[in-house]
N, C-alpha and C. Protein backbone atom coordinates (compact mmCIF):
# COMPACT_ATOMS: atom_id res chain seq x y z
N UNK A 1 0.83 -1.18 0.00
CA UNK A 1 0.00 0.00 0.00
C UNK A 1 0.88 1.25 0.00
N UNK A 2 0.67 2.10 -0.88
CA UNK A 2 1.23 3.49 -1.08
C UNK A 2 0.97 4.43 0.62
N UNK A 3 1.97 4.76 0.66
CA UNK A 3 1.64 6.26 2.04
C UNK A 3 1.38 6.86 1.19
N UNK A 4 0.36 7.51 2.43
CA UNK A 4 -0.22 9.16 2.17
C UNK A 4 0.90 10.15 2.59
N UNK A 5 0.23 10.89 1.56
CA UNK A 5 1.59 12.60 2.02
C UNK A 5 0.83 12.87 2.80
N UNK A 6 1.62 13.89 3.36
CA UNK A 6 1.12 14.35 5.46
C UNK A 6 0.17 15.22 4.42
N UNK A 7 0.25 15.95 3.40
CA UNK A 7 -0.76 17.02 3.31
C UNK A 7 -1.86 16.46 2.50
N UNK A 8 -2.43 15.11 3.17
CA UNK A 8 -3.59 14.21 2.53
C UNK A 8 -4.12 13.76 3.90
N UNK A 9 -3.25 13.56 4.66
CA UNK A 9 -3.87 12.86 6.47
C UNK A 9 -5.18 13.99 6.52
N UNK A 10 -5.89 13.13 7.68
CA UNK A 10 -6.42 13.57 8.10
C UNK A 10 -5.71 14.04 9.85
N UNK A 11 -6.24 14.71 10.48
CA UNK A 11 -5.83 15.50 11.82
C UNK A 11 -5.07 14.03 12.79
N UNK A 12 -5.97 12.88 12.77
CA UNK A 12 -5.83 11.58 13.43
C UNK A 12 -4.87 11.31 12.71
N UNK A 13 -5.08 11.05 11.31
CA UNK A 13 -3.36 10.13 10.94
C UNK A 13 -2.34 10.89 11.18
N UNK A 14 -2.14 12.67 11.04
CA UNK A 14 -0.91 13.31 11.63
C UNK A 14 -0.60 12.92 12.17
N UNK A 15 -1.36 12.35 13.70
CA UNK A 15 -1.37 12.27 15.09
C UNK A 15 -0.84 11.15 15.35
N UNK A 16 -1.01 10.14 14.68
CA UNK A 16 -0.95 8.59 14.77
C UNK A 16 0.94 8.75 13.78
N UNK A 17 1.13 9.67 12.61
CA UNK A 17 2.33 9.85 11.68
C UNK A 17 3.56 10.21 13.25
N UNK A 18 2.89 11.57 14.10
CA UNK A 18 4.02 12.20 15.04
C UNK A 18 4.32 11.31 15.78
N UNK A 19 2.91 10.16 16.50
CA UNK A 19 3.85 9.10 16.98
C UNK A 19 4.71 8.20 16.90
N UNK A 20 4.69 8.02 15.77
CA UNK A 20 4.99 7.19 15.10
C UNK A 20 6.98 7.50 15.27
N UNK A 21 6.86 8.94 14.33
CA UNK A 21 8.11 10.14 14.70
C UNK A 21 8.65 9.48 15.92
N UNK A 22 8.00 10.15 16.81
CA UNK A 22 8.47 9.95 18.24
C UNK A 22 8.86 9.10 18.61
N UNK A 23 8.31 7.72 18.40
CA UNK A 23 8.57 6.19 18.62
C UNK A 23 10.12 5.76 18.24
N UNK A 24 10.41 6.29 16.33
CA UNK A 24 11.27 6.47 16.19
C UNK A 24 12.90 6.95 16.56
N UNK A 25 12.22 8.31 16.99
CA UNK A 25 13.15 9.18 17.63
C UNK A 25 14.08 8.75 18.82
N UNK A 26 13.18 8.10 20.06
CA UNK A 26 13.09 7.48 20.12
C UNK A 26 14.53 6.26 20.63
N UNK A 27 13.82 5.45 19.88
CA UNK A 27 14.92 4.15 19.42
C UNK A 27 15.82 4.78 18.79
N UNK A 28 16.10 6.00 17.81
CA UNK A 28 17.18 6.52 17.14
C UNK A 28 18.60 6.49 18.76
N UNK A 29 18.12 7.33 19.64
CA UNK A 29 18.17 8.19 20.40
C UNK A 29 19.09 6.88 21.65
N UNK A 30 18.38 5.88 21.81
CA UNK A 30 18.28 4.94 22.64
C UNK A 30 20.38 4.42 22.20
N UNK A 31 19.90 3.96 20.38
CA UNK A 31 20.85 3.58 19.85
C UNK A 31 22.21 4.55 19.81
N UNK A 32 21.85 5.47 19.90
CA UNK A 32 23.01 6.42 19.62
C UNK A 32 23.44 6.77 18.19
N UNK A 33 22.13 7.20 17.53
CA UNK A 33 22.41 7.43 15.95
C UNK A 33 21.36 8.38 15.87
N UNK A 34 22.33 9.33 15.79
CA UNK A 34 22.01 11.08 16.03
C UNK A 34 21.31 11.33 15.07
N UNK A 35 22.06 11.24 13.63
CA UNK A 35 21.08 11.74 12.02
C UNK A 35 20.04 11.14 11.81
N UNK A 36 20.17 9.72 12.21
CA UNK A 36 18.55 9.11 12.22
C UNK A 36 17.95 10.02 13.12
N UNK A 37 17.94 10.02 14.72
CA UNK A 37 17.47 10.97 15.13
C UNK A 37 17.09 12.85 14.49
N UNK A 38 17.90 13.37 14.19
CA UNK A 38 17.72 14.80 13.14
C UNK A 38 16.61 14.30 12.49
N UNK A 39 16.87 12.85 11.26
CA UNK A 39 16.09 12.90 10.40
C UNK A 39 14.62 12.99 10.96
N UNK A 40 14.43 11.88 11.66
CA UNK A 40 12.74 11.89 12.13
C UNK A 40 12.76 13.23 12.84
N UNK A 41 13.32 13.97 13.41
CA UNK A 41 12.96 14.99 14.29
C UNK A 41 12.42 16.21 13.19
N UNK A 42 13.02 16.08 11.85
CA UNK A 42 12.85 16.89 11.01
C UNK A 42 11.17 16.97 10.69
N UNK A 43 11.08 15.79 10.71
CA UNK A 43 9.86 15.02 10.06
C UNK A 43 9.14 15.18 10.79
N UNK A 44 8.90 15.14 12.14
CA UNK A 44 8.14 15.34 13.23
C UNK A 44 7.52 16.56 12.74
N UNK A 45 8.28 17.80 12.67
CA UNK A 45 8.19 18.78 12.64
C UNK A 45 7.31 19.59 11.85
N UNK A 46 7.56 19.16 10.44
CA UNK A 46 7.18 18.95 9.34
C UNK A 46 5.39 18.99 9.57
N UNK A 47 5.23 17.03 10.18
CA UNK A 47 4.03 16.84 10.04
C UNK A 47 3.22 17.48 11.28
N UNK A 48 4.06 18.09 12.44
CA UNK A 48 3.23 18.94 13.36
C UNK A 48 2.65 20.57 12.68
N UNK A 49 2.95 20.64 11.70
CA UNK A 49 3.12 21.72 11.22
C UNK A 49 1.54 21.96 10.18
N UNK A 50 1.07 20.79 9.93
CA UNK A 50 0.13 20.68 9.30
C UNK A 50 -0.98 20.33 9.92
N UNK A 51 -0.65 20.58 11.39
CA UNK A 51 -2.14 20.90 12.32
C UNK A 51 -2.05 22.01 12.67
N UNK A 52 -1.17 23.17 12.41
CA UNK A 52 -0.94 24.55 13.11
C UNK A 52 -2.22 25.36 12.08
N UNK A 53 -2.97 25.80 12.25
CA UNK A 53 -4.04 26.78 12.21
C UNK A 53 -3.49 27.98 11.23
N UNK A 54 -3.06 28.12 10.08
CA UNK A 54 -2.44 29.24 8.88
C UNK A 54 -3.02 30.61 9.44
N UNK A 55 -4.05 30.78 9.75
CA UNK A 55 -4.87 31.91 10.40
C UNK A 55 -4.58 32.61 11.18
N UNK A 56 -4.02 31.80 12.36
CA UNK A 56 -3.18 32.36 13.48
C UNK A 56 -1.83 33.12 13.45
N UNK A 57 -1.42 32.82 12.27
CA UNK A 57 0.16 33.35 11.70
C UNK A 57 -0.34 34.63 11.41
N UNK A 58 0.27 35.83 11.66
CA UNK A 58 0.44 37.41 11.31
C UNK A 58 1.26 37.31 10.58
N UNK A 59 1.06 37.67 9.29
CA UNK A 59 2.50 38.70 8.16
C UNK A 59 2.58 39.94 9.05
N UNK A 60 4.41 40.00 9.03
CA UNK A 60 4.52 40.96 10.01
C UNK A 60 4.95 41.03 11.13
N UNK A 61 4.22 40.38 11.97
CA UNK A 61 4.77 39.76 12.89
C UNK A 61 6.11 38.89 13.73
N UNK A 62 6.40 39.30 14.90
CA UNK A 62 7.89 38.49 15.15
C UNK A 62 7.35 37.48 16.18
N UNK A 63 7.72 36.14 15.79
CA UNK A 63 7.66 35.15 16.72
C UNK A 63 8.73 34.40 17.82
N UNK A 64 8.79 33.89 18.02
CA UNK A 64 10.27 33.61 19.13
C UNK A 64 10.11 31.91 18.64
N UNK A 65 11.13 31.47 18.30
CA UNK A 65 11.33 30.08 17.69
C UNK A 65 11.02 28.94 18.85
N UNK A 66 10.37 28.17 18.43
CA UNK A 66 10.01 26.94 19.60
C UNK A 66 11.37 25.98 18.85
N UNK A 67 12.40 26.22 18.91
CA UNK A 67 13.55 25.16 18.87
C UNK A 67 14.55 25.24 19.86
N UNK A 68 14.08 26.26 21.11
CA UNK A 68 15.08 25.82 22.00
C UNK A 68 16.03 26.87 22.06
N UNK A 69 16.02 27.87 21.37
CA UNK A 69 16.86 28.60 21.00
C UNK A 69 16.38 29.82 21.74
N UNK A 70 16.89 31.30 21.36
CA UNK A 70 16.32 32.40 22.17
C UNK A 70 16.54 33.86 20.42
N UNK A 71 16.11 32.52 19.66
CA UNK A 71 15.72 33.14 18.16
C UNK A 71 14.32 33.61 17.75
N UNK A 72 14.40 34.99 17.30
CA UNK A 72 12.89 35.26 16.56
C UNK A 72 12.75 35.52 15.46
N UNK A 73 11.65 35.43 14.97
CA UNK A 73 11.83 35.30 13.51
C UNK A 73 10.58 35.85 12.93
N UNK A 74 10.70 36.78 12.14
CA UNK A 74 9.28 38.05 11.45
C UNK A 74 9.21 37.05 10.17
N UNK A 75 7.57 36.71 9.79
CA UNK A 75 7.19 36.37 9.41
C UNK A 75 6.81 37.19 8.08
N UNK A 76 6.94 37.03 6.71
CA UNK A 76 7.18 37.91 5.55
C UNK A 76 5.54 37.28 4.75
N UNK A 77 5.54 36.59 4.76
CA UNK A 77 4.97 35.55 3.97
C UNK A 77 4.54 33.78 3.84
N UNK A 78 3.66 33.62 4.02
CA UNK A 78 3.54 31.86 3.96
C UNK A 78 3.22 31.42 2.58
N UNK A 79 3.85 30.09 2.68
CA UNK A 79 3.44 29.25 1.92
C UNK A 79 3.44 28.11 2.10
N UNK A 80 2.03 27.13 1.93
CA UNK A 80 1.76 26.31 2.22
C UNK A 80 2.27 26.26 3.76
N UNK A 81 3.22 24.88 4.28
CA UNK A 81 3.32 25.04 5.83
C UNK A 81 4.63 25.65 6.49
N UNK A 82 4.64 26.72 5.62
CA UNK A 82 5.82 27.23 5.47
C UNK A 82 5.91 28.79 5.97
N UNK A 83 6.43 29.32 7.19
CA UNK A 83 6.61 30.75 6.94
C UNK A 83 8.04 31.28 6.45
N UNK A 84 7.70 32.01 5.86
CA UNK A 84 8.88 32.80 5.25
C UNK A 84 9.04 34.22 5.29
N UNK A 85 10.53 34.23 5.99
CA UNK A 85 10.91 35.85 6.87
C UNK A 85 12.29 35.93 6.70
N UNK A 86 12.64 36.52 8.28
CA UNK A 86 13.95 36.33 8.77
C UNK A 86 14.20 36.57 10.15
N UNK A 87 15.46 35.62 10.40
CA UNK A 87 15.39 36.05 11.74
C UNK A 87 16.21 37.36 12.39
N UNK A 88 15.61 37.51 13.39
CA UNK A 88 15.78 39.20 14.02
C UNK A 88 17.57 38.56 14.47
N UNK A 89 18.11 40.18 13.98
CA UNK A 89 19.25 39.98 14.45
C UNK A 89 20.59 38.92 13.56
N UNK A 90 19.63 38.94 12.42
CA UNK A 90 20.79 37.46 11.80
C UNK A 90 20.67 38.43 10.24
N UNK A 91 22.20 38.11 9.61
CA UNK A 91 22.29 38.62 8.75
C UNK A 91 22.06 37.55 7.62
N UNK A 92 21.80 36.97 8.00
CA UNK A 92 21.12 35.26 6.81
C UNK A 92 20.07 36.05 5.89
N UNK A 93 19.76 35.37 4.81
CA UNK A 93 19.16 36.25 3.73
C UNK A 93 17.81 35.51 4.06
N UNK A 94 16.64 35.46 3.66
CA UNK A 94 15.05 35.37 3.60
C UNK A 94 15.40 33.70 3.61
N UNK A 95 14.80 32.93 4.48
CA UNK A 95 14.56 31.91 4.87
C UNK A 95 12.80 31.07 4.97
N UNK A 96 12.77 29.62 4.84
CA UNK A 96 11.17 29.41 5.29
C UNK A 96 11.25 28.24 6.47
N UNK A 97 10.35 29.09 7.31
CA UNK A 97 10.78 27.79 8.53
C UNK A 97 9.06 26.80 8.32
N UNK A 98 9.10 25.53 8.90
CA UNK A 98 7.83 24.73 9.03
C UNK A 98 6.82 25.65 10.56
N UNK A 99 5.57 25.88 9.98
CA UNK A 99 5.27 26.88 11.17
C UNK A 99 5.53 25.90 12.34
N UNK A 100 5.39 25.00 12.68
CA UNK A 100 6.04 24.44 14.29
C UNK A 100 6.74 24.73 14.67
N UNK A 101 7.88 25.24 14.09
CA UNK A 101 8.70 25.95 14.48
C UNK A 101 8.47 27.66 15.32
N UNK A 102 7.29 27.92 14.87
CA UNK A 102 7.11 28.91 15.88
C UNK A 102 6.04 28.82 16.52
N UNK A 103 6.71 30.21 17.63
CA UNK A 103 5.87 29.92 18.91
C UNK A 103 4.46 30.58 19.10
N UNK A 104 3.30 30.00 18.22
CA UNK A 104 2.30 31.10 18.30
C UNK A 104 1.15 31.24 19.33
């Protein structure tokens, strides 16, 4: 049987996809194999991103990054699950983060 792309789930299979992530992560984590770990963590991210509410996002707006960091990041534009800005204080050129990544 073919997988579904996360942007075909319904809210439950996300839900049932992040555990899945996690489960992963996980055993990555357990084993001591970091990039496996990155990878699913990426992915996690990804598919948390496609329960975040597009509505709630301000163009304009500066958010403070949910990665742990003490990064914010003005929001220019979305697309699809994607915002695209930059972050405050960084001379990096226009970037798109997965909205899970911020803190709304």
């Amino acid at each position: 049987m073919e997988q579904k792309k996360l942007s075909e789930m319904s809210e439950i299979e996300l839900r049932h996809e992040i555990q899945g992530y996690k489960e992963k992560m996980r055993k990555a984590e357990m084993n001591g194999i970091y990039n496996e770990y990155d990878v699913y963590q990426s992915k996690l991210i990804v598919a948390e991103s496609y329960l975040i509410d597009r509505n709630k996002v301000e163009i304009g707006k500066i958010y403070k990054l949910n990665d742990g960091s003490d990064n914010y990041f003005k929001v220019e534009r979305l697309k699809g699950i994607f915002a695209w800005g930059f972050r405050i204080n960084s001379s990096k050129p226009e970037e798109g983060l997965p909205l899970a990544l911020l803190k709304i």
